[in-house]
Protein backbone atom coordinates (compact mmCIF):
# COMPACT_ATOMS: atom_id res chain seq x y z
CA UNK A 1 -45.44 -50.23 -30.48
CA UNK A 2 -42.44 -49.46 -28.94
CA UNK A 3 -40.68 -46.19 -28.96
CA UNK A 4 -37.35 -44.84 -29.48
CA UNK A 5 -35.15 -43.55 -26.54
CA UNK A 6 -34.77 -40.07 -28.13
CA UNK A 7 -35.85 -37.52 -25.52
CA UNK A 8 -35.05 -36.74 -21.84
CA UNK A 9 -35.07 -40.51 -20.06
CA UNK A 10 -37.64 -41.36 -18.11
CA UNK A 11 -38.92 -44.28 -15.67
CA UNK A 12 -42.29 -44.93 -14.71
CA UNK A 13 -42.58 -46.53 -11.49
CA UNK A 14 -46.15 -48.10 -10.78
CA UNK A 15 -46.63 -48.24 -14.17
CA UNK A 16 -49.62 -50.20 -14.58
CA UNK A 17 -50.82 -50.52 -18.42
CA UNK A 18 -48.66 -47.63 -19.29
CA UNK A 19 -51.12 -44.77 -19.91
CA UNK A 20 -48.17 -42.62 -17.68
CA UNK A 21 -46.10 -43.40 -20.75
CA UNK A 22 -48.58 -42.66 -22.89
CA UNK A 23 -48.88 -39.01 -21.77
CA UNK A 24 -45.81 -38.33 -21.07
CA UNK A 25 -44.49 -39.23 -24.43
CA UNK A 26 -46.66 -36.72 -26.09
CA UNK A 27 -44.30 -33.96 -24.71
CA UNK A 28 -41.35 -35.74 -25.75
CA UNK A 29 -40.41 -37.69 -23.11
CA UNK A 30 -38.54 -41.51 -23.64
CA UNK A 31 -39.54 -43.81 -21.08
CA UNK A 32 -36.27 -46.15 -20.66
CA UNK A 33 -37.49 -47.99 -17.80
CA UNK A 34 -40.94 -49.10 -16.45
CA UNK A 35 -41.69 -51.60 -13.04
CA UNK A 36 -44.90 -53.12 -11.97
CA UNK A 37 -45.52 -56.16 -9.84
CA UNK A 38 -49.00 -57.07 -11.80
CA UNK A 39 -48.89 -59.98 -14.31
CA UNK A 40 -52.67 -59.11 -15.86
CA UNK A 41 -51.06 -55.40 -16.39
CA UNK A 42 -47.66 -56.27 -17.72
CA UNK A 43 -49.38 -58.20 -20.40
CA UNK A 44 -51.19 -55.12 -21.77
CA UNK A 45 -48.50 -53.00 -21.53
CA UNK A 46 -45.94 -55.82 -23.21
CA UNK A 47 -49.16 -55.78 -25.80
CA UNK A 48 -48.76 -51.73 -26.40
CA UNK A 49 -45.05 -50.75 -25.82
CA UNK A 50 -43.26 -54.30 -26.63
CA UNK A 51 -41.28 -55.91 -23.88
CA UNK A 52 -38.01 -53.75 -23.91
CA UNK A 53 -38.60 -51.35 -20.84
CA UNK A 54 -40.72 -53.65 -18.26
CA UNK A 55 -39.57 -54.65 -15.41
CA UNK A 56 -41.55 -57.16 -13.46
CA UNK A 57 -40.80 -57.11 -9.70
CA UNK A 58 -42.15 -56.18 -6.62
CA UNK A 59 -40.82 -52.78 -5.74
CA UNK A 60 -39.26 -53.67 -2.72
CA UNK A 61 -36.82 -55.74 -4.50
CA UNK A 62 -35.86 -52.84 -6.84
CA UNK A 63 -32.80 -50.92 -5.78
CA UNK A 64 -31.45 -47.75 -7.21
CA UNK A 65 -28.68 -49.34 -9.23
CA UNK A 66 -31.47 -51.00 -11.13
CA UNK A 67 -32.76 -48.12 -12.31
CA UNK A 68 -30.85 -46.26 -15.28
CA UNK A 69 -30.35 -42.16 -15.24
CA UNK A 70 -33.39 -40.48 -15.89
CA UNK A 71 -34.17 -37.17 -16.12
CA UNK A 72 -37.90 -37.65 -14.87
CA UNK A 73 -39.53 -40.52 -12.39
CA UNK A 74 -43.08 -41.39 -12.41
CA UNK A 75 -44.96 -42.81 -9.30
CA UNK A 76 -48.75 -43.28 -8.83
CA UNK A 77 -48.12 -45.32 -6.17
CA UNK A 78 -51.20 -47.31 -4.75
CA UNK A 79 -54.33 -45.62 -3.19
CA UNK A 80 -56.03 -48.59 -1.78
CA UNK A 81 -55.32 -47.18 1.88
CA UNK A 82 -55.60 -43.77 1.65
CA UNK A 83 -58.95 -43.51 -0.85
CA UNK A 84 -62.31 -42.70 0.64
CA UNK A 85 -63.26 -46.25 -0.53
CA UNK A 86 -60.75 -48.13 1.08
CA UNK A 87 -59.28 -48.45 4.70
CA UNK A 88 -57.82 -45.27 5.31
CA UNK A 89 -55.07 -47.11 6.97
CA UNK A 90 -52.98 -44.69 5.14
CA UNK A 91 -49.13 -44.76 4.36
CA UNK A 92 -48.66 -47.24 6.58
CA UNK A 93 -51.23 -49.65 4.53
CA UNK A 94 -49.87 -52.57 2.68
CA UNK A 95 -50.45 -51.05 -0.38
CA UNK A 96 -50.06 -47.48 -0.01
CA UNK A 97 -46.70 -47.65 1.83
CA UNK A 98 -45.05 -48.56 -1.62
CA UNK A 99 -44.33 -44.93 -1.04
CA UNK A 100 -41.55 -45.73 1.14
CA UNK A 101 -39.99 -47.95 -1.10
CA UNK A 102 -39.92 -45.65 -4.12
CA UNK A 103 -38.93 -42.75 -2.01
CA UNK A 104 -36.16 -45.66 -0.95
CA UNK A 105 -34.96 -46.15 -4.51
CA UNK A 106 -34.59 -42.69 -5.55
CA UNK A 107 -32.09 -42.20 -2.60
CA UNK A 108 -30.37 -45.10 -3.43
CA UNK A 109 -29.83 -43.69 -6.73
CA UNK A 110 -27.95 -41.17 -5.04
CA UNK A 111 -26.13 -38.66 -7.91
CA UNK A 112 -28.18 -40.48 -10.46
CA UNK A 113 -31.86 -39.73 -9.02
CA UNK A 114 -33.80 -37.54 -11.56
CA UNK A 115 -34.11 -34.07 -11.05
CA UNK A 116 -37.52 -34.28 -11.36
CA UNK A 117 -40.40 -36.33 -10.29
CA UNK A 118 -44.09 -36.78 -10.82
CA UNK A 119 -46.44 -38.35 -7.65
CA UNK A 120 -49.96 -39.24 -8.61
CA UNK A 121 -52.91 -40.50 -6.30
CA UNK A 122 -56.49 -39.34 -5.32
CA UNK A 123 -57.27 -36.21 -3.42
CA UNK A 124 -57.65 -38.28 -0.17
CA UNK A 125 -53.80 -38.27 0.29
CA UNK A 126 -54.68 -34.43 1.91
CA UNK A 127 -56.84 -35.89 4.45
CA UNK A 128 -55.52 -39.63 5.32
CA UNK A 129 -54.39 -39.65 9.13
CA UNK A 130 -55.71 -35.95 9.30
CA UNK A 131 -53.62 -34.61 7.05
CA UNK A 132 -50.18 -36.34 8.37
CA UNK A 133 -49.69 -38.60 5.05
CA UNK A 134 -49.48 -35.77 2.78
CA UNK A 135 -46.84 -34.18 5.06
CA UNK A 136 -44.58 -37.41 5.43
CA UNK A 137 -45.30 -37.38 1.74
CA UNK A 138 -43.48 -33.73 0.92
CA UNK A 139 -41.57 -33.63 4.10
CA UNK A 140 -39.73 -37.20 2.45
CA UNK A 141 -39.30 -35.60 -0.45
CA UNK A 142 -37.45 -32.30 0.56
CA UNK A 143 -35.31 -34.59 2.27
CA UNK A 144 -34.62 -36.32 -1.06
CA UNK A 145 -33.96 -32.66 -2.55
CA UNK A 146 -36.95 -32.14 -3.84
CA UNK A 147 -38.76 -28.59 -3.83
CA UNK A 148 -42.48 -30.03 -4.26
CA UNK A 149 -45.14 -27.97 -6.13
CA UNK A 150 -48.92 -29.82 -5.03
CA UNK A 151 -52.22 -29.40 -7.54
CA UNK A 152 -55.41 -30.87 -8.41
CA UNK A 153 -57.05 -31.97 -12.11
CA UNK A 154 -59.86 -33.25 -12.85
CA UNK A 155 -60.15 -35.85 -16.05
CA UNK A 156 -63.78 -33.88 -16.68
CA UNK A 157 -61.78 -30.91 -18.24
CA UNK A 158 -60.76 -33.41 -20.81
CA UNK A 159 -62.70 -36.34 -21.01
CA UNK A 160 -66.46 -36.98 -19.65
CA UNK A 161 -65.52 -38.96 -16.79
CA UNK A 162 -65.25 -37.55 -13.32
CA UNK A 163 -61.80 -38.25 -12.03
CA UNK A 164 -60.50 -35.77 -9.54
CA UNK A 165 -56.55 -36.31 -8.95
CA UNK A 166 -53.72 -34.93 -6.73
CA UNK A 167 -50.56 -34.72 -8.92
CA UNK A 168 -47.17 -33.53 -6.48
CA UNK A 169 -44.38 -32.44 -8.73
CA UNK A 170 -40.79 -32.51 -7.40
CA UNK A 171 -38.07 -30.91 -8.37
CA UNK A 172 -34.33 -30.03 -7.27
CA UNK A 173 -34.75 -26.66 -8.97
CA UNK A 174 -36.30 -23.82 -7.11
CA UNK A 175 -37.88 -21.41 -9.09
CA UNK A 176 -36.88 -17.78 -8.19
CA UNK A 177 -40.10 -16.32 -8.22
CA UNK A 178 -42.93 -18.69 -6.58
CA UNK A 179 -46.90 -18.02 -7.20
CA UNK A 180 -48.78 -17.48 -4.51
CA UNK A 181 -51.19 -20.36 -3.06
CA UNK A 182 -54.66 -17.88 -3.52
CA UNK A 183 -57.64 -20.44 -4.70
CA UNK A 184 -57.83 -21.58 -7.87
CA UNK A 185 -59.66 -24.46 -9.81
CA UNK A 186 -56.13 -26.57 -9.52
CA UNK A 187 -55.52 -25.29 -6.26
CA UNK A 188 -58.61 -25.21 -4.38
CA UNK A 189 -58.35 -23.33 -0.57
CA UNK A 190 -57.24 -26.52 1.08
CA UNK A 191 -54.09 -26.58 -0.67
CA UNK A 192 -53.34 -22.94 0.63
CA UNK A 193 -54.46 -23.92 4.02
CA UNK A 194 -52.03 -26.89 3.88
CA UNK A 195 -49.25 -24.74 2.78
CA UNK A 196 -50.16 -22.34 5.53
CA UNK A 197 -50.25 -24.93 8.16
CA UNK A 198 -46.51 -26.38 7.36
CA UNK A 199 -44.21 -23.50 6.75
CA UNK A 200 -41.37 -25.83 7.62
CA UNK A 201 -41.70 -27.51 3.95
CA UNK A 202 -40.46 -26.59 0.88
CA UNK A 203 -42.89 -25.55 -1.75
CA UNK A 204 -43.33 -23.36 -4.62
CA UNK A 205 -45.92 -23.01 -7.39
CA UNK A 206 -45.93 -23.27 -10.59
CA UNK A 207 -48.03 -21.54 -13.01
CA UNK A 208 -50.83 -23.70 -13.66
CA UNK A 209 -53.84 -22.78 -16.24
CA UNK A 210 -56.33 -25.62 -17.15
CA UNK A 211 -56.56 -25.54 -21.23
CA UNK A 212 -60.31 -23.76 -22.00
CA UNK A 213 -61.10 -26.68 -24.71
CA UNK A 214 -64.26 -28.41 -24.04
CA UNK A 215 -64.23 -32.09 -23.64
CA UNK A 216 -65.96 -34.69 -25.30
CA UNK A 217 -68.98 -36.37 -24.60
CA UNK A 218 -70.28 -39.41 -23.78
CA UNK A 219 -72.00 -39.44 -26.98
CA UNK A 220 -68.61 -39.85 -28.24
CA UNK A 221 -67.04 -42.73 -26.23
CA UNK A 222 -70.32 -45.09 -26.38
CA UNK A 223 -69.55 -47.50 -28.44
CA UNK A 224 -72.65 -48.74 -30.90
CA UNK A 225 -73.71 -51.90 -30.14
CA UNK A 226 -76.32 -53.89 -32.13
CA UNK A 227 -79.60 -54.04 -30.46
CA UNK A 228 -79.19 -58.07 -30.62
CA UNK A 229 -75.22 -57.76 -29.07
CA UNK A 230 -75.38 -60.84 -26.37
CA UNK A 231 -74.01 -57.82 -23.83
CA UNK A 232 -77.04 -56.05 -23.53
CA UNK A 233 -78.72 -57.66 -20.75
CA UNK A 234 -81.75 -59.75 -20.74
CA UNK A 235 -85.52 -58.66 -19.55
CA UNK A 236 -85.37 -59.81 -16.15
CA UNK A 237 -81.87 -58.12 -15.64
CA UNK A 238 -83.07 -55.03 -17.05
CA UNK A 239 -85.93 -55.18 -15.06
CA UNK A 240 -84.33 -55.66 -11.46
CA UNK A 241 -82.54 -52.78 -12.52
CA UNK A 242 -85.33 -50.71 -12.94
CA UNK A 243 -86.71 -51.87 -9.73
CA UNK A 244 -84.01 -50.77 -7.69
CA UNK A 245 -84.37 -47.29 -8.92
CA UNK A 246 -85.86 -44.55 -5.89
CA UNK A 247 -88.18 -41.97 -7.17
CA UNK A 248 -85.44 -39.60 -8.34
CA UNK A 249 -83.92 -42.02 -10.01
CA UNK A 250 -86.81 -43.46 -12.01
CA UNK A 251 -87.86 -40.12 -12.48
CA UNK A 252 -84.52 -39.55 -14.75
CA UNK A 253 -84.98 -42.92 -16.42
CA UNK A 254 -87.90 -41.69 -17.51
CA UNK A 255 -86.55 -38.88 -19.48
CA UNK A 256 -84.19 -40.79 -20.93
CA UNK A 257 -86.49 -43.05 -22.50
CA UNK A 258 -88.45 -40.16 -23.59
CA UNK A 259 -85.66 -38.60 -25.96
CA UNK A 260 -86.66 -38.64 -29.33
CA UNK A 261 -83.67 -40.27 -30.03
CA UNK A 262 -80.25 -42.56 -28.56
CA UNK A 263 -79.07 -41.34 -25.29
CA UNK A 264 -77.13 -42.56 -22.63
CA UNK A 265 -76.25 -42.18 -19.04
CA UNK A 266 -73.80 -44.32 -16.46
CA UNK A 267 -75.24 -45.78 -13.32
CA UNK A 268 -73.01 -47.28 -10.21
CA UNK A 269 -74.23 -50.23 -8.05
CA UNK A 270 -74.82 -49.20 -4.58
CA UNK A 271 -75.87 -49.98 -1.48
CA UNK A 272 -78.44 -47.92 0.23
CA UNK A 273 -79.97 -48.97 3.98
CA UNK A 274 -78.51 -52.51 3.26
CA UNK A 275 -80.24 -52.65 -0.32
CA UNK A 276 -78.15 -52.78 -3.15
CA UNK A 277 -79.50 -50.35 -5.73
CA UNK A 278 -78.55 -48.62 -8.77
CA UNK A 279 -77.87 -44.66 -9.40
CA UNK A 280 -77.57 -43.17 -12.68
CA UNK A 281 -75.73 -40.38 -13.09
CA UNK A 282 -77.49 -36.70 -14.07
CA UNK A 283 -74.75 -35.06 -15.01
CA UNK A 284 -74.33 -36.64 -18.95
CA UNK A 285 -70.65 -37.69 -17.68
CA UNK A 286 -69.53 -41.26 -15.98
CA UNK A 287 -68.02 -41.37 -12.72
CA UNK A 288 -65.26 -42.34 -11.79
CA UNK A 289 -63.88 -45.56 -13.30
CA UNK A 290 -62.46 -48.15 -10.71
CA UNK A 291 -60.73 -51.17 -10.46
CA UNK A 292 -63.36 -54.45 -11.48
CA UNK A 293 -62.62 -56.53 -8.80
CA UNK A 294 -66.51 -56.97 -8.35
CA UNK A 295 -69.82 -56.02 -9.87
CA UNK A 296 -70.53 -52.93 -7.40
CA UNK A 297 -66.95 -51.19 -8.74
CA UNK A 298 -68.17 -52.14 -12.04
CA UNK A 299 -70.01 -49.30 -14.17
CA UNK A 300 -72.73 -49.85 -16.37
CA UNK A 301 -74.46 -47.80 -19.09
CA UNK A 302 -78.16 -46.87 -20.39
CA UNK A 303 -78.77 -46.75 -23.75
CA UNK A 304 -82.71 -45.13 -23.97
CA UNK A 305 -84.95 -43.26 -26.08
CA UNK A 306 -87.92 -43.64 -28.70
CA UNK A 307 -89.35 -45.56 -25.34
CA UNK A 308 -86.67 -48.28 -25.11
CA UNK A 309 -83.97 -48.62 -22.41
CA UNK A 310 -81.33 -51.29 -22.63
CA UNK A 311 -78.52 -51.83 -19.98
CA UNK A 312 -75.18 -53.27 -20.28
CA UNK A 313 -71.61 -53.15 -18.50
CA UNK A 314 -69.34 -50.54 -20.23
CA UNK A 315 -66.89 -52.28 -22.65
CA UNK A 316 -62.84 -52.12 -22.57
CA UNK A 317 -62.80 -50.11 -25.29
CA UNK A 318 -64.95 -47.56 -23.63
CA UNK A 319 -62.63 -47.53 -20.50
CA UNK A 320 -59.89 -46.90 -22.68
CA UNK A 321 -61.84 -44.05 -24.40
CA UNK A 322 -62.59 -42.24 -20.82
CA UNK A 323 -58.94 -42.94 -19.68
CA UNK A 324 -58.14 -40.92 -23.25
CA UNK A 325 -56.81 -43.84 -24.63
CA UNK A 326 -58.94 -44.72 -27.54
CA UNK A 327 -56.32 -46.35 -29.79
CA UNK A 328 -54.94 -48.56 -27.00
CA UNK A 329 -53.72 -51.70 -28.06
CA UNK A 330 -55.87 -54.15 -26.32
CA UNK A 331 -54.57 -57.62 -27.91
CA UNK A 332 -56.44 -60.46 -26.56
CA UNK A 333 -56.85 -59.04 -23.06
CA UNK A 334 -59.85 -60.45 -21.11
CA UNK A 335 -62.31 -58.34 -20.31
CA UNK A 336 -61.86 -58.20 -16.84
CA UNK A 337 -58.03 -57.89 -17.13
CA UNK A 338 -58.61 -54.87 -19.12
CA UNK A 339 -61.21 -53.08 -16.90
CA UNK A 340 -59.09 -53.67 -14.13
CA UNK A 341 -55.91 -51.88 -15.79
CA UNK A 342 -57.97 -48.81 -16.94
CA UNK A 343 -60.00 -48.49 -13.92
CA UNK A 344 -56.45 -48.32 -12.04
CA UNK A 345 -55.05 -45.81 -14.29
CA UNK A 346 -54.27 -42.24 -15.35
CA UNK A 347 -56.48 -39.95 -18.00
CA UNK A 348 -53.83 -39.58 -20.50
CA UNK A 349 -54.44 -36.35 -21.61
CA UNK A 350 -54.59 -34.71 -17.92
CA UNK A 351 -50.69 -36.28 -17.37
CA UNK A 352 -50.26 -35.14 -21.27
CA UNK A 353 -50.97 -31.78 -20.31
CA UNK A 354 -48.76 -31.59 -16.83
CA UNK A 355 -46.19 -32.96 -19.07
CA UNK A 356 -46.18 -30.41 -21.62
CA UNK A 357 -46.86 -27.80 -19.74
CA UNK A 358 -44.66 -28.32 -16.66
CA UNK A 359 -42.39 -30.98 -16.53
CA UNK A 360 -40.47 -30.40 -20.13
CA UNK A 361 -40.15 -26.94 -19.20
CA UNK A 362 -38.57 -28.33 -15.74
CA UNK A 363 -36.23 -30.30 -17.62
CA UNK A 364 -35.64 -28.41 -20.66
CA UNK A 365 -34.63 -24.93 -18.42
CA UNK A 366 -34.75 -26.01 -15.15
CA UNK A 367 -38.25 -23.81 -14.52
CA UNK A 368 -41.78 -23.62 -16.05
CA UNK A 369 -42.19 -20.32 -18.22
CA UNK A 370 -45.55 -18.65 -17.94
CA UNK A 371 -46.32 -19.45 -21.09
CA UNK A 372 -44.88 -23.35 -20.84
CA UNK A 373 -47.59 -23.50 -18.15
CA UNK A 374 -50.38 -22.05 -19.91
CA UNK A 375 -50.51 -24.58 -22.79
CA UNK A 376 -52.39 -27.46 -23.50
């Protein structure tokens, strides 16, 4: 379903499956050009947007003249070595130092680079190399022009899933009145202790309030399977499952069975004192979805009550649903190839809501309004 070029330009670097797009086109936004080296994830975002905008290429063979004028640039450059469940080898990982490279587009751009730009990754980035990463991170930008604003969201505010997310918004405006860096849900006390730590960058804040709507449930992203669907797995499977459970967790298998009526709950593969296990989750919410490269990234769901409890892996469609996608074109993706794209992705409605709130104010009048910032 492809879209027309009406509002302030914008490319999407890292693009992945497109949910950036997605979100950022709610506010307006017309994404003119979009780059990912992934063959699985350019075919379901071909499938979705139509072919127009995708670029297929390794980043470091993009160069700035590639790239049309944009107003706004996406990144959510790779996290593999800078998340808690990867390497930690940081910005200088193979994957995570695709950084550099986008950082060395936009200055080959030179008077064309966008006057804004959005960085996405996991909260990690504040800690990988002791902090360091996130400096190189800023400190690159402000060379680049860039006054950088740093938060936190969490996808739970807007979808049940737990997804915890450090956005960085640049911008070659600098607003004339800054907020302060005092705690807050999107800027917990590290952020203030970072900012206190390296005066020599240039930051401001934005006015940032988290829209007060509640979120919906898992109830509502389950999709309802027959109890005779060839995905719900078989007695034995169901039964090793059970078996891994520890106390606690049998404990709150046990009142989910017990419901009077349909209920459900994720669990996670793990691997406890060399055993792998399961865990379910207590908090009615999934976790975190991941890339399905194997079965332990791979999240499953419990369907109990009445005294029955049946177990499957979660479904595209469901993926798409926590990701806030739930009318995503999924054409004739495999299932795999789809888990993998949402599991590597954005929650729409989180970048929705930085995009209304924040970045069309940025571009629209050069600074976010108080009340710009409060919306959702």
């Amino acid at each position: 379903m492809p879209t027309s070029h009406s509002g302030p330009r914008a490319a999407e670097f890292f693009a992945g499956i497109g949910l950036v797009r997605m979100a950022i086109e709610r506010a307006g936004f017309a994404v003119v050009w979009a780059n990912d080296v992934s063959e699985a994830k350019r075919d379901l975002y071909v499938a979705h947007f139509g072919p127009d905008d995708f670029v297929l290429s390794d980043i470091r063979d993009v160069r700035g003249d590639d790239v049309p004028a944009v107003a706004l640039a996406t990144a959510s450059f790779p996290c593999t070595d800078i998340s808690l469940a990867g390497n930690r080898r940081g910005l200088h990982g193979g994957q995570s130092s695709m950084f550099w490279e986008f950082a060395r587009v936009l200055e080959e751009m030179e008077d064309r680079r966008p006057a804004v730009c959005l960085l996405e990754n996991v909260p990690s980035l504040a800690t990988s190399n002791g902090g360091a990463d996130l400096r190189a991170v800023i400190r690159e930008l402000n060379r680049l022009g860039y006054v950088c604003d740093l938060f936190v969201a969490d996808a739970r505010r807007f979808v049940p899933q737990s997804r915890p997310r450090l956005f960085i918004v640049g911008s070659v405006q600098t607003m004339p009145e800054s907020g302060d860096w005092q705690p807050t849900e999107v800027r917990p006390a590290w952020i203030g202790s970072f900012v206190a730590a390296n005066p020599e960058l240039a930051l401001q804040a934005a006015p940032l309030r988290l829209p007060l709507s509640a979120a919906p449930t898992l109830a509502d992203v389950v999709e309802r399977l027959a109890f005779d669907d060839p995905r719900w797995w078989g007695p034995a499977r169901v039964a090793s499952f059970v078996d891994s459970l520890s106390r606690i967790q049998t404990t709150r298998l046990e009142a989910l069975r017990s419901s009077g009526g349909r209920v459900w709950a994720t669990a996670y593969r793990r691997t406890r004192n060399g055993r792998a296990v399961w865990e379910i989750r207590a908090d009615g919410i999934s976790g975190c979805l991941r890339t399905a490269r194997g079965g332990s990234s791979k999240q499953a769901l419990v369907e109990a009550g009445r005294g029955e409890v049946r177990v499957r892996w979660m479904t595209p469609r469901e993926y798409a649903r926590l990701q806030g996608a739930p009318d995503y074109d999924l054409g004739d993706a495999r299932t795999n190839q789809a888990l993998f794209g949402f599991g590597d992705a954005v929650c729409v409605p989180v970048v929705a809501w930085i995009a209304r709130s924040y970045l069309r104010p940025l571009v629209d009048r050069g600074l976010p309004s108080e009340e710009g910032a409060a919306v959702a």
